[in-house]
Protein backbone atom coordinates (compact mmCIF):
# COMPACT_ATOMS: atom_id res chain seq x y z
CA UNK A 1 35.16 -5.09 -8.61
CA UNK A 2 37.69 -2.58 -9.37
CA UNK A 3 41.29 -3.01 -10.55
CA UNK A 4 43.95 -2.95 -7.55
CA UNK A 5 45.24 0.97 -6.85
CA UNK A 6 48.07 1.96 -4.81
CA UNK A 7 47.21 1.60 -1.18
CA UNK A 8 45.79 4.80 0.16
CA UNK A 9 45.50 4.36 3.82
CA UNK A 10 42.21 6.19 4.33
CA UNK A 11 40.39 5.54 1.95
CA UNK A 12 41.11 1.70 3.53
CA UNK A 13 40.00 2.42 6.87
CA UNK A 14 37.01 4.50 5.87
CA UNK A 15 35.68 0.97 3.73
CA UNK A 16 36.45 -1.30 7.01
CA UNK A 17 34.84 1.50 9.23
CA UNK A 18 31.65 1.38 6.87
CA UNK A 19 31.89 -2.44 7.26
CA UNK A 20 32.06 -2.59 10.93
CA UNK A 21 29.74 -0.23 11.50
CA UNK A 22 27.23 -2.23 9.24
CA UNK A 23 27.93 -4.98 10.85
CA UNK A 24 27.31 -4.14 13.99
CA UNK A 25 23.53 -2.38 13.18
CA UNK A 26 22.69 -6.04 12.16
CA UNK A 27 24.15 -7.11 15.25
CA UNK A 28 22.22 -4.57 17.48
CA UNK A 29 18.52 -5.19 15.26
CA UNK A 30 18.94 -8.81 15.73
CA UNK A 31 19.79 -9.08 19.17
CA UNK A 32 18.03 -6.34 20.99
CA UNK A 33 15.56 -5.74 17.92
CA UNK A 34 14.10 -9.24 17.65
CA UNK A 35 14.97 -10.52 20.89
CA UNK A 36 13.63 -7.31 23.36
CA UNK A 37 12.18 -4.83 21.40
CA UNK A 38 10.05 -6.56 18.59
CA UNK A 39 9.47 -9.67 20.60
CA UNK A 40 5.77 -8.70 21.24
CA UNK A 41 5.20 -8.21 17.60
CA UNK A 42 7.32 -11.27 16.67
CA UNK A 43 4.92 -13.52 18.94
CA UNK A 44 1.86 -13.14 17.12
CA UNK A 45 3.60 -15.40 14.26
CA UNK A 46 5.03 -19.10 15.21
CA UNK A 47 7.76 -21.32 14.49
CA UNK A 48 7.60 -24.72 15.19
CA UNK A 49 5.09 -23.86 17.68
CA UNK A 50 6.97 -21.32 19.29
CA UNK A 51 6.51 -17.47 19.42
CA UNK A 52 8.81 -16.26 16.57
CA UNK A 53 10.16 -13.49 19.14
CA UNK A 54 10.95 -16.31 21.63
CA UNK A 55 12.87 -18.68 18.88
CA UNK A 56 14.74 -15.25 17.89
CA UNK A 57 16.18 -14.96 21.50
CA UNK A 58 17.12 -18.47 22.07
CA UNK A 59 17.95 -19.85 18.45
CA UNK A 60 17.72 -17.66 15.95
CA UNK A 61 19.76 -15.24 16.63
CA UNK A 62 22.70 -17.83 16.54
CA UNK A 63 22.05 -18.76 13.16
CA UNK A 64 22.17 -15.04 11.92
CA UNK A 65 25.04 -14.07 13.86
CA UNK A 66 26.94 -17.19 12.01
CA UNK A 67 26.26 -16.43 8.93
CA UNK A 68 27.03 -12.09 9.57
CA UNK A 69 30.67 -13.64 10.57
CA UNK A 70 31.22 -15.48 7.60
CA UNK A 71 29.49 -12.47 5.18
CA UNK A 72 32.49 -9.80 7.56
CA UNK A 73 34.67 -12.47 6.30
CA UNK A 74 34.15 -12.13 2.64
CA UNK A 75 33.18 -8.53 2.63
CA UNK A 76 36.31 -7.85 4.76
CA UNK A 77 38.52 -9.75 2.13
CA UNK A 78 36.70 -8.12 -1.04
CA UNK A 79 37.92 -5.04 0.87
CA UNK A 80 40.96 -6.26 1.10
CA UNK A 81 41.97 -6.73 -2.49
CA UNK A 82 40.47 -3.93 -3.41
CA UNK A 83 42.91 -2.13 -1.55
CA UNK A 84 45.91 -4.47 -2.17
CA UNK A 85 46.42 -5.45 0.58
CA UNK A 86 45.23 -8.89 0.93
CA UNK A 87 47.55 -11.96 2.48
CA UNK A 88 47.73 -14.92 0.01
């Protein structure tokens, strides 16, 4: 981790634009990847007896999307102090 610098606006903005923009490519290949695109592909393997592309759409998707808000949350905050700019 580096040492706290003064707060330079953009160089901020570009790290939570990088973030979000990560964040929301996991989003996308989770949700319309698994769930719609890869589903076919997904099928051929089983879960609990279900088609893996099925539990994607219905449950596991949830489970991923929990955890991507919680790593945002840390990554965001990392970010954060980096920057200085973090609320304690």
């Amino acid at each position: 981790m580096s040492s706290p610098q003064s707060f330079d606006p953009k160089a901020y903005w570009r790290a939570t634009l990088k973030l979000l923009v990560t964040t929301l490519i996991i989003w996308f290949i989770v949700s319309f990847g698994a769930g719609i695109l890869f589903r076919d592909a997904l099928d051929s393997i089983h879960l609990g007896g279900y088609p893996l592309g099925f539990w994607f759409a219905q449950q596991g998707s949830i489970f991923i999307f929990v955890g991507l808000i919680f790593w945002y949350a840390k990554r965001m905050d990392k970010i954060d102090r980096e920057h200085d700019v973090h609320e304690d």
